[in-house]
Protein backbone atom coordinates (compact mmCIF):
# COMPACT_ATOMS: atom_id res chain seq x y z
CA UNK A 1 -28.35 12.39 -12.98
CA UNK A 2 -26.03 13.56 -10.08
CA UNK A 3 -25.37 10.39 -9.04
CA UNK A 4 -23.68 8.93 -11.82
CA UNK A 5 -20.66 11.44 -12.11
CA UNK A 6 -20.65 11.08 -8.37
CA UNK A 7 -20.30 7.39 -8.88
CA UNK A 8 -17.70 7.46 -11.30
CA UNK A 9 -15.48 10.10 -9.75
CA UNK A 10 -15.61 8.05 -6.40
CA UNK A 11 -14.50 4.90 -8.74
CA UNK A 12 -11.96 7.26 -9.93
CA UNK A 13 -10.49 8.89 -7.51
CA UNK A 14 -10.15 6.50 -4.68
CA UNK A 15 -7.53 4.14 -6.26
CA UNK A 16 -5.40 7.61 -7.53
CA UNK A 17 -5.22 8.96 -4.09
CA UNK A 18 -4.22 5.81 -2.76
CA UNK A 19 -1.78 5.00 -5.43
CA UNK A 20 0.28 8.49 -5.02
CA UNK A 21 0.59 8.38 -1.58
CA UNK A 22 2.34 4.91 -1.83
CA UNK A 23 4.25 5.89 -4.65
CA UNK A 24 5.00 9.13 -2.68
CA UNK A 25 6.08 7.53 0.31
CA UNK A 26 8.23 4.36 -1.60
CA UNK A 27 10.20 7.74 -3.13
CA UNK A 28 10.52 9.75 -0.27
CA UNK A 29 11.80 6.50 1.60
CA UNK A 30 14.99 5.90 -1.12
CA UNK A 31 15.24 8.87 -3.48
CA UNK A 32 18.54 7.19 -4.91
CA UNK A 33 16.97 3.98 -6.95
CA UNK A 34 14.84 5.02 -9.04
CA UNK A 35 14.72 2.00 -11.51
CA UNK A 36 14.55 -0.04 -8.13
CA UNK A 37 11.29 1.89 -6.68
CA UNK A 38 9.47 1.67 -9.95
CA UNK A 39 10.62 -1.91 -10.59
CA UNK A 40 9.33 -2.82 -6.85
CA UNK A 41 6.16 -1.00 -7.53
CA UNK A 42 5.26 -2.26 -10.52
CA UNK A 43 5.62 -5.86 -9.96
CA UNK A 44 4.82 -5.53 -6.10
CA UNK A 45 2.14 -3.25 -5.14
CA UNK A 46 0.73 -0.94 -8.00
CA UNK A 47 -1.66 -3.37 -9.04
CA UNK A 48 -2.76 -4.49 -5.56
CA UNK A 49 -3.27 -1.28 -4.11
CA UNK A 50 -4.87 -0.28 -7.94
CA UNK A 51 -7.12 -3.22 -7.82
CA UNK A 52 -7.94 -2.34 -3.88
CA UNK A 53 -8.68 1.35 -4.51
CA UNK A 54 -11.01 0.08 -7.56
CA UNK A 55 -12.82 -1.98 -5.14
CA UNK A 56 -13.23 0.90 -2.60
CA UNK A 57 -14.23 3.14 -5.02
CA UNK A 58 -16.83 1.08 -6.55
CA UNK A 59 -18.44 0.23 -3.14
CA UNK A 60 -18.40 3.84 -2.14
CA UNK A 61 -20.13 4.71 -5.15
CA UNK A 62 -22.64 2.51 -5.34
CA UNK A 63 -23.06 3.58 -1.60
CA UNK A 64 -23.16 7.30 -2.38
CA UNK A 65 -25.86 6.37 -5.19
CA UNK A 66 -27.92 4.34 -3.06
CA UNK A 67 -27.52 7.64 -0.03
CA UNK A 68 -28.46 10.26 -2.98
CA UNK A 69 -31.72 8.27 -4.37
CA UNK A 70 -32.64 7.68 -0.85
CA UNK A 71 -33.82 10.52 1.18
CA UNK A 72 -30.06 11.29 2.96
CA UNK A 73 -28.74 15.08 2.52
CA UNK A 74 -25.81 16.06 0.04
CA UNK A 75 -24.13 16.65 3.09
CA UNK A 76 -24.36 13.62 4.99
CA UNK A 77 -23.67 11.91 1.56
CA UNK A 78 -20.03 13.90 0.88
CA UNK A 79 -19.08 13.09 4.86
CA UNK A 80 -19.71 9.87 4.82
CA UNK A 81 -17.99 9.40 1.23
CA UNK A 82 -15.25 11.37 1.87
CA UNK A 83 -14.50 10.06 5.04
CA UNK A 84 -14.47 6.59 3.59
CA UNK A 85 -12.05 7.65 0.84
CA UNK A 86 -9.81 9.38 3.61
CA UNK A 87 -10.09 5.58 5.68
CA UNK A 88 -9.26 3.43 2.81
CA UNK A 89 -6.35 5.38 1.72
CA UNK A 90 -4.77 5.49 4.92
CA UNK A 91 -5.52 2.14 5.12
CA UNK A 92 -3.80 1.09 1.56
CA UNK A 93 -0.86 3.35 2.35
CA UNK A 94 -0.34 2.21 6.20
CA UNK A 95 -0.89 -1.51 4.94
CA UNK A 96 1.81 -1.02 1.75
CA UNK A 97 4.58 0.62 4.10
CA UNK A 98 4.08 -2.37 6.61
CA UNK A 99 4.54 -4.90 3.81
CA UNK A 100 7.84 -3.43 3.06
CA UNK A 101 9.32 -1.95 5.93
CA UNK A 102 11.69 -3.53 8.49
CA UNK A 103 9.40 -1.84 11.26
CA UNK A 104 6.28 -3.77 9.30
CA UNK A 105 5.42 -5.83 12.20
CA UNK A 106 4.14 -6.07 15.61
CA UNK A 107 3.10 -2.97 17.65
CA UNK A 108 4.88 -0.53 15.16
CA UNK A 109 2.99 -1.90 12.13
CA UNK A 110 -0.50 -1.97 14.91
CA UNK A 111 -0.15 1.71 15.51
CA UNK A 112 0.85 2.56 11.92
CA UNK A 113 -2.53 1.02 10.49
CA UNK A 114 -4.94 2.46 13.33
CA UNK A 115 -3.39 6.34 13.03
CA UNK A 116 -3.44 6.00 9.44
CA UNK A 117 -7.04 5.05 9.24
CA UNK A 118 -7.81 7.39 12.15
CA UNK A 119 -5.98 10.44 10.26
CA UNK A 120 -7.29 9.64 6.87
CA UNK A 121 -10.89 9.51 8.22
CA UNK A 122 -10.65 12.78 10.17
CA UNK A 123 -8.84 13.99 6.76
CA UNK A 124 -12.15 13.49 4.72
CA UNK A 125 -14.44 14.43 6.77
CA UNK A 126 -12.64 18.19 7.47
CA UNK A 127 -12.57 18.34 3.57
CA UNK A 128 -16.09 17.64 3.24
CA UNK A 129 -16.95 19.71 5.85
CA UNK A 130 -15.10 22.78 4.04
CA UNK A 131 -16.07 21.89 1.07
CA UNK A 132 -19.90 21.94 2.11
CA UNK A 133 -18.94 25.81 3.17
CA UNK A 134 -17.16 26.91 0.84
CA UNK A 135 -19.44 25.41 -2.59
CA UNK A 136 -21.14 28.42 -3.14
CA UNK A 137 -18.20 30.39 -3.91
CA UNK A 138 -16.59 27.87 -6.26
CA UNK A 139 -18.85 28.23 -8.97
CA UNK A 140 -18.14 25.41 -11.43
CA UNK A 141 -14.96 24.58 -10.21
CA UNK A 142 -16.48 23.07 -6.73
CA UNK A 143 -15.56 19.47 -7.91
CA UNK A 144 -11.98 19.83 -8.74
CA UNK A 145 -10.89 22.27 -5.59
CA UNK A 146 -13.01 20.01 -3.43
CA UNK A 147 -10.82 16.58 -4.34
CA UNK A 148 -7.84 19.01 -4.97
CA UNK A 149 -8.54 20.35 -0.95
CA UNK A 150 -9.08 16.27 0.09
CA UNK A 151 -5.72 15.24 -1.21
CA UNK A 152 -3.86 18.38 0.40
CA UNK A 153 -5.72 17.79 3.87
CA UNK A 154 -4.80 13.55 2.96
CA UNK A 155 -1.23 14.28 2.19
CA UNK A 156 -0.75 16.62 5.50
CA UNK A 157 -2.43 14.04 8.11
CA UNK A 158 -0.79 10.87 6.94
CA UNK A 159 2.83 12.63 6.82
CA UNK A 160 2.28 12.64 10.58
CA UNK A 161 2.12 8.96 10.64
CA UNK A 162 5.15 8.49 8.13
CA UNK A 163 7.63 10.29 10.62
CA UNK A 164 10.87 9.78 11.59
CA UNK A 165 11.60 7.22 13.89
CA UNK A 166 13.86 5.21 16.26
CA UNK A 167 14.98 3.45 12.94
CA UNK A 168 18.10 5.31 12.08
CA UNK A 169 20.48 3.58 9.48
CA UNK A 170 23.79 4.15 6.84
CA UNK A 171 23.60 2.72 4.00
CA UNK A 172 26.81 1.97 1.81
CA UNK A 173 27.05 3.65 -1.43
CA UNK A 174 29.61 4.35 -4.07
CA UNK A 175 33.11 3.59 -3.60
CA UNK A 176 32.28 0.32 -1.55
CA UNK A 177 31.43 -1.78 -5.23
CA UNK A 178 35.34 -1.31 -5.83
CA UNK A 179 36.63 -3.32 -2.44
CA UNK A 180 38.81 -6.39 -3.08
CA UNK A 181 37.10 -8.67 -0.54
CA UNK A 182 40.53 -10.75 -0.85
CA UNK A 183 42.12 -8.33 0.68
CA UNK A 184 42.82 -8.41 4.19
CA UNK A 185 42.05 -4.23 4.62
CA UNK A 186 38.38 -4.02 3.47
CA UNK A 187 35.50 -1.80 4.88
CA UNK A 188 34.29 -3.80 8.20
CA UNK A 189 31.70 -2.85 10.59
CA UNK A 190 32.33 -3.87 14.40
CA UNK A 191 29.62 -4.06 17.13
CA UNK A 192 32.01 -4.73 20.04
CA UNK A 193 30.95 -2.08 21.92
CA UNK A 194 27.26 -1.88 21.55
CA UNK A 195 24.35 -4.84 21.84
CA UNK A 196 24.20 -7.22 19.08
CA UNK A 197 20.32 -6.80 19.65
CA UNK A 198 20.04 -2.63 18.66
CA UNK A 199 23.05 -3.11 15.87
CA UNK A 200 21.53 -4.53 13.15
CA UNK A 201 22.01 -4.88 9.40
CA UNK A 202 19.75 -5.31 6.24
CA UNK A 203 19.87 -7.49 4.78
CA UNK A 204 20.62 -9.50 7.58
CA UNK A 205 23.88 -11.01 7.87
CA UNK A 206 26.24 -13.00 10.18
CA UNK A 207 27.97 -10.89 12.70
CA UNK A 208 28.95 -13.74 15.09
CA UNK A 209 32.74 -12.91 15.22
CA UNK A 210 31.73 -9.07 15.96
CA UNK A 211 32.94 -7.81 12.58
CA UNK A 212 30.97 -7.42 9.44
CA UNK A 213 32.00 -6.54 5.43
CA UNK A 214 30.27 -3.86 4.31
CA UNK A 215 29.41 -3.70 0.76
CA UNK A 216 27.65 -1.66 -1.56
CA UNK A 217 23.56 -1.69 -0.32
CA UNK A 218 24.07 -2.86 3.13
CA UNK A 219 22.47 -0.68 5.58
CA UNK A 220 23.69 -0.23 9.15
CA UNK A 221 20.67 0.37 11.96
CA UNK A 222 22.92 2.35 14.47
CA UNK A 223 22.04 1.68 17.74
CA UNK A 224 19.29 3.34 19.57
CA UNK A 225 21.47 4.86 22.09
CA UNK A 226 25.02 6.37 21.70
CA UNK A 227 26.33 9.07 23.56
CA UNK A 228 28.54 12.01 22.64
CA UNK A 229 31.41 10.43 25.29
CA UNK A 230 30.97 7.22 23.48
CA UNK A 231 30.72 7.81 19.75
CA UNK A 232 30.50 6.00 16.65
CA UNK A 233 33.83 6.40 15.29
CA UNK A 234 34.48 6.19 11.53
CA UNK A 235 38.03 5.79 10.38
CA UNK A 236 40.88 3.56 9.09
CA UNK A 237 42.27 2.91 12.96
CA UNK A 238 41.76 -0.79 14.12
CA UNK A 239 39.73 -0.13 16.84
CA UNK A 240 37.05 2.08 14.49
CA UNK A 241 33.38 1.06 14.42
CA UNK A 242 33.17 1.11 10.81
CA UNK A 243 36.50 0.50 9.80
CA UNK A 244 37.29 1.73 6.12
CA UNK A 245 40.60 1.52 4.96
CA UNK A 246 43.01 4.61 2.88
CA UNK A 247 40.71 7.00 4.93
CA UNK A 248 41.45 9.03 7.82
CA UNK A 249 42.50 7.28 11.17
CA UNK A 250 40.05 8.81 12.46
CA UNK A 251 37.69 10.28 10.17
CA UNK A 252 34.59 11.44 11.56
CA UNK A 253 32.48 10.65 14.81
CA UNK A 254 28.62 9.93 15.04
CA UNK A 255 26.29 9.93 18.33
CA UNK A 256 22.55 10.47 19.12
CA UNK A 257 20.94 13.07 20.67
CA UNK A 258 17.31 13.39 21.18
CA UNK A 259 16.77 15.82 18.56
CA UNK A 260 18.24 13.70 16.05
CA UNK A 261 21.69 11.88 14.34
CA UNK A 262 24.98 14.32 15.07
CA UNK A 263 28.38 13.98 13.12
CA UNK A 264 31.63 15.87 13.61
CA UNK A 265 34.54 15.94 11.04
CA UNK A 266 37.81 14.36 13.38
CA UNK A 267 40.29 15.26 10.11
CA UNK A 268 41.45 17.69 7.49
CA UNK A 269 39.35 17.39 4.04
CA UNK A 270 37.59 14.07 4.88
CA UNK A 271 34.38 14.61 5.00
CA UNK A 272 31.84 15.85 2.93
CA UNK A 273 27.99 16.45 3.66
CA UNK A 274 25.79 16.79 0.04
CA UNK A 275 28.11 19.26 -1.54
CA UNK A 276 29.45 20.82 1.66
CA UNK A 277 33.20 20.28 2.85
CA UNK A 278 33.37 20.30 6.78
CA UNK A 279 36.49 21.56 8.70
CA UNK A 280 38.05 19.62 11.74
CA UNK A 281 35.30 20.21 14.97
CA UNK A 282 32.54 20.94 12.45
CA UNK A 283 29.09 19.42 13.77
CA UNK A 284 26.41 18.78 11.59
CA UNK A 285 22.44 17.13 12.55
CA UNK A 286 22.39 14.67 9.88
CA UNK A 287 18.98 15.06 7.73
CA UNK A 288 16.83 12.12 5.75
CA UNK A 289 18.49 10.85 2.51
CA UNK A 290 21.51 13.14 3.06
CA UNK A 291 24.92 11.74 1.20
CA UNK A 292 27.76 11.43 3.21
CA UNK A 293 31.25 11.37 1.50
CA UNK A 294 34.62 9.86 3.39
CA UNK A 295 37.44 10.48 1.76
CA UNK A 296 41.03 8.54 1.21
CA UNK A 297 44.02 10.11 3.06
CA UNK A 298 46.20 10.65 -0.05
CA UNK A 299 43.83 10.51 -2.79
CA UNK A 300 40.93 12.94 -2.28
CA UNK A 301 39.38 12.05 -5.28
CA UNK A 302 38.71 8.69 -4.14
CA UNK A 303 35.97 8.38 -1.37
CA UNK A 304 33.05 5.59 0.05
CA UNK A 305 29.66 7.29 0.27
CA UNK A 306 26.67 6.70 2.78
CA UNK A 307 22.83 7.69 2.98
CA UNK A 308 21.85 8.74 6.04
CA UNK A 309 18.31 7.26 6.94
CA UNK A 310 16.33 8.72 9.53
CA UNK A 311 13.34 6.08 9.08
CA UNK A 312 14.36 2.71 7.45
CA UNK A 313 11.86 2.40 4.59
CA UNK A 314 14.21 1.16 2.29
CA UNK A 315 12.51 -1.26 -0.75
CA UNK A 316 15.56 -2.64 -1.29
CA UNK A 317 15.72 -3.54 2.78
């Protein structure tokens, strides 16, 4: 008789742990589009990874069935289930991010799959372990603190693998759907000084003269190497790396630093950070899905707004 709830809650609760670290991850990667995420996940990968967890489930339930009416222990039973719930939803959300991100291929996406499966094994089996341990205090409530304690351990391993990486990016916001792109001033994006090769943008466009229109939803992969002595420098001045007109000659500057994504305010009132107004010399590490606000010279309650990525996971991308 115990191995028919056991089936069913293996059936059960393998495609839900699967599905809410993807959906998890798709909203921790681009807070700001809500309709877009659930839009993308509905059509895209809630029923695969739903229809994959099913599958995994069923398997390891018929396997944990076939283990309990044979003459394996309970304990060798909840390790080796466990630890296959733990691999297969690594594997669904490693294989999901890698379907949608711009890092989704090649070594990245390699190492990405194999610590995801790795973590999410090791995940399961430390639950089961504790859980084995710990039963006999539980009382009745063993079952639901045991698959609440496998999600926690599931959620804290496979952060490690989600990051933040190399991939930093801006991406344009409100302010930039108002630009005139008959005008001769509009927002433009030049890569003179850095390699065509680390200064990228998604979607991709074409950058051969050096200078790119930024509009609303384009995101800018800043280079993988900028020094404080040679910043990014934001501003309405010609020679500005991202060039946005009515602001602040120059506005702010950006560089990298091992630790992270620094910006300094360069002007009176122009920048903002969340809800925070920075004075000149301010520095600020720049943080995931932080909203950065420029303001125009004369009109402060006009402004162009970036989000700062620190891992480019963007659906939209």
């Amino acid at each position: 008789m115990e191995s028919i709830p056991s089936f069913l809650i293996l059936t059960i609760v393998t495609p839900c742990l699967a599905i809410a670290m993807v959906v998890t991850e798709f909203f921790l990667s681009n807070p700001t589009r809500y309709k877009a995420n659930w839009k993308t996940l509905r059509r895209n990968y809630l029923p695969l990874v739903t229809l994959t967890g099913l599958i995994s489930g069923t398997i390891l339930g018929l396997l944990n069935w076939q283990l309990l009416s044979s003459s394996g222990s309970s304990i060798q039973v909840r390790l080796l289930s466990w630890g296959s719930i733990g691999l297969f939803t690594g594997l669904a959300e490693s294989l999901s991010w890698s379907f949608r991100s711009v890092e989704g291929s090649g070594k990245s996406a390699r190492n990405r799959i194999i610590q995801s499966v790795i973590l999410g094994s090791v995940a399961g089996l430390v639950a089961a372990t504790l859980y084995e341990s710990l039963r006999q205090y539980l009382g009745i409530y063993q079952e639901p603190f045991g698959f609440i304690g496998l999600g926690l351990l599931l959620g804290c391993v496979l952060s490690f693998t989600s990051r933040p990486s190399y991939q930093v990016a801006l991406r344009a916001g409100q302010g930039f759907e108002k630009i005139d792109f008959e005008s001769d001033l509009v927002p433009q994006l030049s890569h003179k000084k850095f390699s065509s090769s680390v200064f990228n943008f998604v979607p991709l466009v074409d950058n051969r003269d050096n200078l790119v229109r930024i509009e609303e939803g384009l995101s800018i992969k800043l280079p993988a190497i900028v020094s404080k002595n040679h910043p990014i420098i934001v501003g309405s001045r010609s020679d500005a790396d991202i060039f946005i007109p009515d602001v602040a000659p120059t506005c702010a500057s950006l560089w990298r630093e091992q630790s992270g994504v620094k910006l300094r305010c360069e002007f009176t009132k122009a920048v903002r950070i969340q809800q925070q107004q920075m004075r000149v010399g301010d520095i600020v590490m720049l943080r995931h899905n932080q909203i950065l606000s420029f303001y125009h010279e004369t009109n402060p309650a006009e402004f162009y707004r970036f989000i700062f990525y620190d891992r480019l996971l963007d659906p939209q991308a």
